[in-house]
N, C-alpha and C. Protein backbone atom coordinates (compact mmCIF):
# COMPACT_ATOMS: atom_id res chain seq x y z
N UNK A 1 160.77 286.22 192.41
CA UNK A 1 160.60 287.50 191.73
C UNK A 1 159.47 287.36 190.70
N UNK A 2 158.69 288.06 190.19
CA UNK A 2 157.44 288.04 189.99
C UNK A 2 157.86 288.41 188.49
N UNK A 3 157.11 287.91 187.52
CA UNK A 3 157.61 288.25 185.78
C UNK A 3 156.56 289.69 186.18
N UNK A 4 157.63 290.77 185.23
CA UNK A 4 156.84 292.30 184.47
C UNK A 4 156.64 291.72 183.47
N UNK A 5 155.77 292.26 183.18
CA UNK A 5 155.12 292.57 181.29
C UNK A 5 155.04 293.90 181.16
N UNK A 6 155.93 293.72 180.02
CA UNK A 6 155.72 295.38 178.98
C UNK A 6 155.33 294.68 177.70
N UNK A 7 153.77 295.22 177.44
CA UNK A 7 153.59 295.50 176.18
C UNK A 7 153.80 296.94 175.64
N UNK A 8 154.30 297.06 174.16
CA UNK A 8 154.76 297.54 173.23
C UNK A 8 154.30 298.06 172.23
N UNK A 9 153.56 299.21 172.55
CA UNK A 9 152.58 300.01 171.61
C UNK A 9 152.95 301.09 170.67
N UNK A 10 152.68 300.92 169.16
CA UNK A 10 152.83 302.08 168.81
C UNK A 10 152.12 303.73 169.08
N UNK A 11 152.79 304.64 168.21
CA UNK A 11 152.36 305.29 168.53
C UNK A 11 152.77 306.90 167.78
N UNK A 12 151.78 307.83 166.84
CA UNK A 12 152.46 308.59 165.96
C UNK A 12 153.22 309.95 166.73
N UNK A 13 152.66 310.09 168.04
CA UNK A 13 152.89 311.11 168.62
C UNK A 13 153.31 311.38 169.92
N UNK A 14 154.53 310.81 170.19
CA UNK A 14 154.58 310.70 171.87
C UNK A 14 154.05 311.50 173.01
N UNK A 15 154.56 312.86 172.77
CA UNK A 15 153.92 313.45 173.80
C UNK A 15 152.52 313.57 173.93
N UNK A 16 151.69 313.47 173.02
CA UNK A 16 149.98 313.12 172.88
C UNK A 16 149.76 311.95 173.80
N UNK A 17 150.86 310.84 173.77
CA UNK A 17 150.60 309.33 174.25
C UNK A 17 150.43 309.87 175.78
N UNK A 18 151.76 310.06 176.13
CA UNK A 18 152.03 310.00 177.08
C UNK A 18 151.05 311.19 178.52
N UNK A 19 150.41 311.98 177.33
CA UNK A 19 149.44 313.06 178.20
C UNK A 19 148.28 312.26 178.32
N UNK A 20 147.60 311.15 177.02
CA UNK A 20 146.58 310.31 177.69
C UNK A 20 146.95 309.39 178.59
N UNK A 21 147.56 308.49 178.64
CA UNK A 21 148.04 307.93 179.47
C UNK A 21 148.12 308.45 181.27
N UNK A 22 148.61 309.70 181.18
CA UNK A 22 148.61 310.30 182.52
C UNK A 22 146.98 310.44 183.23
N UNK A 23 146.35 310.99 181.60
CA UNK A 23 145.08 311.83 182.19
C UNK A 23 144.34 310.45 182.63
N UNK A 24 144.82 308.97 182.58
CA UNK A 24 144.24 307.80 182.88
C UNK A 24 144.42 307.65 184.30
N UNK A 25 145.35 308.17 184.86
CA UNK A 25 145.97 308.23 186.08
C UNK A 25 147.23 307.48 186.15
N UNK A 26 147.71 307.07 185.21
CA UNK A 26 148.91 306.33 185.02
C UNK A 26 150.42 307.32 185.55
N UNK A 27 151.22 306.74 185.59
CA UNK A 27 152.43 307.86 186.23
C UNK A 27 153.56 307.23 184.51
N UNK A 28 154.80 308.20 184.58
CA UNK A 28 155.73 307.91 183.30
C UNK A 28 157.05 307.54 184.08
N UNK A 29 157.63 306.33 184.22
CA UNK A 29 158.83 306.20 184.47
C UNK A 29 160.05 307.14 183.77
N UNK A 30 160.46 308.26 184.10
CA UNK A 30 161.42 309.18 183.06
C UNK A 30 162.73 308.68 183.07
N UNK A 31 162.99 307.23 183.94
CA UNK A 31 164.03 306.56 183.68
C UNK A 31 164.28 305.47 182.72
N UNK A 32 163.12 305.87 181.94
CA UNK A 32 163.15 305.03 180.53
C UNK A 32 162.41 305.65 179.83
N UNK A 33 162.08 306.90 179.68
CA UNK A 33 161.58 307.67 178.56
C UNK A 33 162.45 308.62 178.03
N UNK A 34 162.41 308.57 176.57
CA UNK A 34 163.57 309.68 175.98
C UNK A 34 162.29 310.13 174.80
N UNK A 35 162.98 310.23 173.66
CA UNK A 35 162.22 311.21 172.51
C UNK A 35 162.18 309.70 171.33
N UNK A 36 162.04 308.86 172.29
CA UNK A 36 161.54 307.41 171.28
C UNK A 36 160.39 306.35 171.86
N UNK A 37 160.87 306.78 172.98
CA UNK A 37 159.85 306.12 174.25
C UNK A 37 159.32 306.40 175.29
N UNK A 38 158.09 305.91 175.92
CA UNK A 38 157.54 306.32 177.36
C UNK A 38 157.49 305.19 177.90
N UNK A 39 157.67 305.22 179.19
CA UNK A 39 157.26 304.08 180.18
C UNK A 39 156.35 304.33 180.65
N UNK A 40 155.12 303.35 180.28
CA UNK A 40 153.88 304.20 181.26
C UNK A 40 153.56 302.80 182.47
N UNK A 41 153.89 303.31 183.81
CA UNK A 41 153.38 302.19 184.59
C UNK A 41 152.01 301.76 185.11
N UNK A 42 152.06 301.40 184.66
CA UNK A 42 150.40 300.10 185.49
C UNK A 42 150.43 299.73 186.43
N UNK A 43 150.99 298.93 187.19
CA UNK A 43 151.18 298.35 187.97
C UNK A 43 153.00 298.17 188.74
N UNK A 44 152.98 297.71 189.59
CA UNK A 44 154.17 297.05 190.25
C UNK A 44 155.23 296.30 188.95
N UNK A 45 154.03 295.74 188.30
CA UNK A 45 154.82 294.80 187.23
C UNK A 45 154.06 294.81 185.85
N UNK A 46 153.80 295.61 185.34
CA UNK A 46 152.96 296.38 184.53
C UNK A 46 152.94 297.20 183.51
N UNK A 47 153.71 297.25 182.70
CA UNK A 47 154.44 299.04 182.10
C UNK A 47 153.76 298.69 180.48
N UNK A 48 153.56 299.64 180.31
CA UNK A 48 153.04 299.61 178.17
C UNK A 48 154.68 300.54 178.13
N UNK A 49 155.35 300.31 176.71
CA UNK A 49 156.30 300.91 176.44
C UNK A 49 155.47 301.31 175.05
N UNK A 50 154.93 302.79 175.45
CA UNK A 50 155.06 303.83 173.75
C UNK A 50 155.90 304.17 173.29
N UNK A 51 155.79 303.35 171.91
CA UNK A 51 157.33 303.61 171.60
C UNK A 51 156.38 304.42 169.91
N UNK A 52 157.62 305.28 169.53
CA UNK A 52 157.44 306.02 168.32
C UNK A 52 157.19 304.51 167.18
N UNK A 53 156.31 304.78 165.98
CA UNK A 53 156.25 304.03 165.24
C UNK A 53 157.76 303.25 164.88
N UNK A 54 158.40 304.14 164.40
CA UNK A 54 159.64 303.95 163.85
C UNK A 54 160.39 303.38 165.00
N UNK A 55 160.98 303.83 165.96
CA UNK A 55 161.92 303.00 167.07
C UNK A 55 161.17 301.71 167.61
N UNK A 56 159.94 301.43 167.08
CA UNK A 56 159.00 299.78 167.61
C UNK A 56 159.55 299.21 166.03
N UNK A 57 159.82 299.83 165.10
CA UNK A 57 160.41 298.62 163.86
C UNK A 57 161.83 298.42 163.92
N UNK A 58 162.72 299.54 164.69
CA UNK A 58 163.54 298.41 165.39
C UNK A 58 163.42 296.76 165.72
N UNK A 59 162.70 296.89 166.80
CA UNK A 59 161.98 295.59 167.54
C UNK A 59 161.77 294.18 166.69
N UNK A 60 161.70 294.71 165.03
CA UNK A 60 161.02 293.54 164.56
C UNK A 60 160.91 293.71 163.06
N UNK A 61 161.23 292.96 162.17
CA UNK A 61 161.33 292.83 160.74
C UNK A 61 160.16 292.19 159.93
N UNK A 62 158.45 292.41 161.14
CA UNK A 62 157.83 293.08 160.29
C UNK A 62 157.15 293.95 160.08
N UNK A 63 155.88 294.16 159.53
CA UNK A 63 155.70 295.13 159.18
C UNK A 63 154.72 296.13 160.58
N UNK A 64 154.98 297.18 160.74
CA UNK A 64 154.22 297.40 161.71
C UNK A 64 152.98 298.41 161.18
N UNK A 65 151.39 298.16 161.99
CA UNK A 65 150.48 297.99 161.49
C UNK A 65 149.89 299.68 161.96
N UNK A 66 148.95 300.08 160.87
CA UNK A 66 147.93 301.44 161.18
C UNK A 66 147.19 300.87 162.25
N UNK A 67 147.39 301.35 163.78
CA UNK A 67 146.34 300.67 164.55
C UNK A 67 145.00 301.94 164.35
N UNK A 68 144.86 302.70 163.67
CA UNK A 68 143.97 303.47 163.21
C UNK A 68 142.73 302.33 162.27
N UNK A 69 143.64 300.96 161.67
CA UNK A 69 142.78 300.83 160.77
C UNK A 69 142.79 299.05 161.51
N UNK A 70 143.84 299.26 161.76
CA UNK A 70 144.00 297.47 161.77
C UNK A 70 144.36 297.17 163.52
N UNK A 71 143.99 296.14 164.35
CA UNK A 71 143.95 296.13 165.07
C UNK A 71 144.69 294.69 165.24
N UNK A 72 145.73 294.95 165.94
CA UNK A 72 147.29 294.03 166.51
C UNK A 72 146.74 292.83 167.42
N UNK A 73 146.14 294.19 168.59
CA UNK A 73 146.30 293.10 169.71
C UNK A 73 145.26 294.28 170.50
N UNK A 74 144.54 293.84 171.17
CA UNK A 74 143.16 293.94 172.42
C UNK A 74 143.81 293.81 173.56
N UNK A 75 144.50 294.86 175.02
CA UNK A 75 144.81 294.99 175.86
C UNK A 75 144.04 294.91 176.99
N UNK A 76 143.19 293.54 177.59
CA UNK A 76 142.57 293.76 178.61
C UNK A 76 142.84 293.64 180.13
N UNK A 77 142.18 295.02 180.30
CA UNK A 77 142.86 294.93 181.93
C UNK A 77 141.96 295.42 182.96
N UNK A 78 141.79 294.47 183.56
CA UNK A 78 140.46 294.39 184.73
C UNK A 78 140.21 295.28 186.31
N UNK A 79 139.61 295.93 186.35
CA UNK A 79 138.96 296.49 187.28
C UNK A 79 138.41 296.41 188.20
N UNK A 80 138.29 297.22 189.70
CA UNK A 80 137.73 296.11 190.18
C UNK A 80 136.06 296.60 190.39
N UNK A 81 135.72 297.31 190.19
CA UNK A 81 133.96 297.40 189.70
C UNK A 81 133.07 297.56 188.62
N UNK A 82 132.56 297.93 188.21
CA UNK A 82 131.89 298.64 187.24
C UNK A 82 131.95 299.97 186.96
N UNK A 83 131.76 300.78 187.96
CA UNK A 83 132.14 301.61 188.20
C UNK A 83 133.46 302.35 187.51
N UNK A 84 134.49 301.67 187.92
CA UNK A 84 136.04 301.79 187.55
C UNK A 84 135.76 301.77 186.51
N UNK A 85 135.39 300.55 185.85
CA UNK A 85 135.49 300.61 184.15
C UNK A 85 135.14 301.92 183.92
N UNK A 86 133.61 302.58 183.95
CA UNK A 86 133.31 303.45 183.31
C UNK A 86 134.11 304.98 184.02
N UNK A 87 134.58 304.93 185.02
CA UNK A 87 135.35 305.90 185.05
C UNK A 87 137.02 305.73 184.43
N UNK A 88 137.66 305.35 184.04
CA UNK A 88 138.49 304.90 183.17
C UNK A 88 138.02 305.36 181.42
N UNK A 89 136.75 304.81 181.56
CA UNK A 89 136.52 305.28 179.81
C UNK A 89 136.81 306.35 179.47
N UNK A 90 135.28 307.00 180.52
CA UNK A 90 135.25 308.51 180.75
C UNK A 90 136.40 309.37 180.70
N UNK A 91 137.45 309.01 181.57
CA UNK A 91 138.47 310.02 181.53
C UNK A 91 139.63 309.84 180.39
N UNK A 92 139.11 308.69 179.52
CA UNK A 92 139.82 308.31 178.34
C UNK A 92 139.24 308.81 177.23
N UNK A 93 138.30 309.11 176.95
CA UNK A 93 137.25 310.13 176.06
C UNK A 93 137.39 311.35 176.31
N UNK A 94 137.70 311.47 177.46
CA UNK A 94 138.14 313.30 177.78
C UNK A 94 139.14 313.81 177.24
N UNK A 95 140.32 312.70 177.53
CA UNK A 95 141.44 312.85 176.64
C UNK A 95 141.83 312.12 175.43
N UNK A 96 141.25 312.60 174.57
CA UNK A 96 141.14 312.29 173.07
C UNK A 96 141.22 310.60 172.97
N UNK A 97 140.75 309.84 173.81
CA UNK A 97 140.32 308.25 173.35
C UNK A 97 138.56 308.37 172.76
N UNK A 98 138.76 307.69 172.22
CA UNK A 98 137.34 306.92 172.04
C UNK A 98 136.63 305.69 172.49
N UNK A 99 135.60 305.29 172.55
CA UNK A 99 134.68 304.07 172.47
C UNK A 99 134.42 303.44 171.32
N UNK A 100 134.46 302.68 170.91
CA UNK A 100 134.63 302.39 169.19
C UNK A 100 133.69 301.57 169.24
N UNK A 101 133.10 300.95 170.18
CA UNK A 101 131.59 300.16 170.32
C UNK A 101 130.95 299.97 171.64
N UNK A 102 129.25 299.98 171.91
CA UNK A 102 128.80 299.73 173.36
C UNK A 102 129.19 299.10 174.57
N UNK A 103 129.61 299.15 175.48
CA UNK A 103 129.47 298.57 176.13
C UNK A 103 129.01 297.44 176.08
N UNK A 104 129.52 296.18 176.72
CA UNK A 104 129.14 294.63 176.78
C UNK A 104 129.17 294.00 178.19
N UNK A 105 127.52 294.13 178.53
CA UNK A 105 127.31 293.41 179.58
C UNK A 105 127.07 291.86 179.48
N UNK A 106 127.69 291.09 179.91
CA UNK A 106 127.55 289.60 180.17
C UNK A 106 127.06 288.99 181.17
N UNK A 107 126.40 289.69 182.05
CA UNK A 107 125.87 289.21 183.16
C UNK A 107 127.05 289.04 184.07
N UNK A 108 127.81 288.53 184.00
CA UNK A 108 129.18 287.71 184.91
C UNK A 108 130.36 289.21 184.62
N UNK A 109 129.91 289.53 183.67
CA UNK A 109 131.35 290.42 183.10
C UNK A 109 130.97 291.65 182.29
N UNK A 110 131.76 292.76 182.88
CA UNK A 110 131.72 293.65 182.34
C UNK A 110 132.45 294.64 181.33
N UNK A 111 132.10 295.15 180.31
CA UNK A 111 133.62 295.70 179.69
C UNK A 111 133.24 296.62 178.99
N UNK A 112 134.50 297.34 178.38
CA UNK A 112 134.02 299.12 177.68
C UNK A 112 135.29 299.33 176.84
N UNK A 113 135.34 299.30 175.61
CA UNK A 113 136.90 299.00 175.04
C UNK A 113 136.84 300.66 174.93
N UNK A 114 138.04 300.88 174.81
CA UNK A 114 138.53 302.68 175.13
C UNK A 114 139.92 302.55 173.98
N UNK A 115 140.07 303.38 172.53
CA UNK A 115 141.18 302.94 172.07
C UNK A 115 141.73 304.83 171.87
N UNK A 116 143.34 304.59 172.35
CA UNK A 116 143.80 305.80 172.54
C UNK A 116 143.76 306.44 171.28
N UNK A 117 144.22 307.41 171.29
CA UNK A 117 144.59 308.60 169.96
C UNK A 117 145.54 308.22 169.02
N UNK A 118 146.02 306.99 169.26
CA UNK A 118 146.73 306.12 167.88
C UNK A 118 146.20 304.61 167.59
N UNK A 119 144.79 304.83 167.89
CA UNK A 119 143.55 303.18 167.87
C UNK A 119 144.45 301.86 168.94
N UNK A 120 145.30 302.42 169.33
CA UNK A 120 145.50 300.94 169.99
C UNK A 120 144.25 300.70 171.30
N UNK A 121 143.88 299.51 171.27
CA UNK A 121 142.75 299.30 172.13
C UNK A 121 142.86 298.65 173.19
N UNK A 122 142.26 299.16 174.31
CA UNK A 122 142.36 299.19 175.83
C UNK A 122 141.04 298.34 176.18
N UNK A 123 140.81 297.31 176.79
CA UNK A 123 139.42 296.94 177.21
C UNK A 123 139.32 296.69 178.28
N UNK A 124 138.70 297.50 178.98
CA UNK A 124 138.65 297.81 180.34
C UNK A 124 137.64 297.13 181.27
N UNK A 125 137.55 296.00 181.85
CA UNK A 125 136.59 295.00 182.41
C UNK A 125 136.64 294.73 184.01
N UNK A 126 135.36 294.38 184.04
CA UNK A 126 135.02 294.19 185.37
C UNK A 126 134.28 292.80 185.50
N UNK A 127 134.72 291.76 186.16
CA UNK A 127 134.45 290.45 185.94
C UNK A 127 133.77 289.65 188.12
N UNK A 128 132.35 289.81 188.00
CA UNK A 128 132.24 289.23 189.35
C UNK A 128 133.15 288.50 189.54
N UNK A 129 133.48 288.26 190.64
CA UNK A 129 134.49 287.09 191.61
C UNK A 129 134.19 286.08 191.91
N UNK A 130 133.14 285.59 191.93
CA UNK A 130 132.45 284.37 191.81
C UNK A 130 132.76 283.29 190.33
N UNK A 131 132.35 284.60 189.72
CA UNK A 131 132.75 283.84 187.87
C UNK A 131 133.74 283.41 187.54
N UNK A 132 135.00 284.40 188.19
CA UNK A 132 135.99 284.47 188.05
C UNK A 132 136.74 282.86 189.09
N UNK A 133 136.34 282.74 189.83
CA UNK A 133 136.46 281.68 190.69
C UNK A 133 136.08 280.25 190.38
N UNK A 134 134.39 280.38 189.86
CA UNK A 134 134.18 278.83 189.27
C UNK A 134 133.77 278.79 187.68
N UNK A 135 134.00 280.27 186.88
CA UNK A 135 133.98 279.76 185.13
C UNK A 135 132.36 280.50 185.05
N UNK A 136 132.82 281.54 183.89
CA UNK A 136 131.67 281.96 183.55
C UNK A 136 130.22 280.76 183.99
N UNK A 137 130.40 279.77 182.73
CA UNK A 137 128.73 278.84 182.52
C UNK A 137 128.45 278.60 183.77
N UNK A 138 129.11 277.79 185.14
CA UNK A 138 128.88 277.75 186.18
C UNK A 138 128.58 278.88 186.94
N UNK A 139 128.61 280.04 186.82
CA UNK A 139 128.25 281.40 187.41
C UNK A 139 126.73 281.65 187.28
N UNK A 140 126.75 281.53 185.87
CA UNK A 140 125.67 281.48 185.11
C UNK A 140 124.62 280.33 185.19
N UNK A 141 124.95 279.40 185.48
CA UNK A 141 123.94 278.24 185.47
C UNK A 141 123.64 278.40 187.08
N UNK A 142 123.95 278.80 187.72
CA UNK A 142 123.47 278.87 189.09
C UNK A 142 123.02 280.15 189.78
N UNK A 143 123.27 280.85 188.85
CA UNK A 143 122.37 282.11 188.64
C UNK A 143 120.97 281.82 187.82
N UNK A 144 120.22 281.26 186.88
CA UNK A 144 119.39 280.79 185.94
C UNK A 144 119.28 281.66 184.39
N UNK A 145 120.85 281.93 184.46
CA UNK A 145 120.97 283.16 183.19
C UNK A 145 122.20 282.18 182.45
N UNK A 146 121.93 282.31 181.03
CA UNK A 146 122.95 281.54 180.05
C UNK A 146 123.84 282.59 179.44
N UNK A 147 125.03 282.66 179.25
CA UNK A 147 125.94 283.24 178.51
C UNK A 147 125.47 283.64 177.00
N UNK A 148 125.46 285.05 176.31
CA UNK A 148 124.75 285.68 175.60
C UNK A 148 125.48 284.96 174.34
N UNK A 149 125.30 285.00 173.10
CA UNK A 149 125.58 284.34 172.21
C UNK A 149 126.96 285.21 171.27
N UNK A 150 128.16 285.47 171.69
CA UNK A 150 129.37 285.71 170.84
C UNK A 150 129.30 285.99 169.39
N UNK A 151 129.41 287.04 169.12
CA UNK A 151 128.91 287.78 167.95
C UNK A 151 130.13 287.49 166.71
């Protein structure tokens, strides 16, 4: 049996969440969403649980953070073109997400961070298969291009 992951996002406004989320193309499990939580599935084994600010401090004794200001945790989840990424952004900017910085091409890898309507941040990447197979520097060194310098 294969491990799910649910990460555990806040969030000030559920039904706002849960309408970006859709307009991502995501579907809502309503067998685990009430008026504290959404199940939004990703995948087979995949789910973000939006949970209301308040029912995620249940969860945990401490403090839970303005992802407006302060940033938890970076959700990356890979694509499989370039393409995808930027259609993903796109329809995440349509529905009240933002881009909060350029695009980052790496030669080997691609990405476009997208953070919803309560800043939690989505980074949406596209990584050749090659790179992904023998390690960025080796991608890169046999290409005659060096890995850009990490800011």
């Amino acid at each position: 049996m294969p491990t799910n992951i649910f990460v555990n996002i806040p969030t000030t406004d559920l039904d706002r969440s849960k309408a970006f989320y859709e307009a991502l193309g995501y579907s809502i499990n309503p067998m685990f969403t009430d008026e504290n939580a959404a199940c939004v599935i990703l995948s087979d084994t995949i789910y973000f649980m939006v949970l209301t600010r308040e029912y995620l401090a249940t969860f945990t004794d401490k403090q839970i953070v303005d992802t407006k200001t302060h940033a938890g945790a970076m959700i990356a989840l890979s694509q499989e073109s370039r393409d995808e990424v930027d259609a993903l952004v796109g329809k995440g900017i349509e529905a009240g997400g933002i881009e909060p910085r350029p695009a980052q091409d790496y030669g080997f890898m691609y990405s476009r961070d997208l953070e919803d309507p309560d800043g939690n941040i989505l980074s949406y990447l596209y990584m050749v298969p090659e790179a992904a197979e023998k390690g960025p520097e080796a991608y890169l060194a046999e290409h005659g291009a060096e890995a850009p310098a990490q800011a």
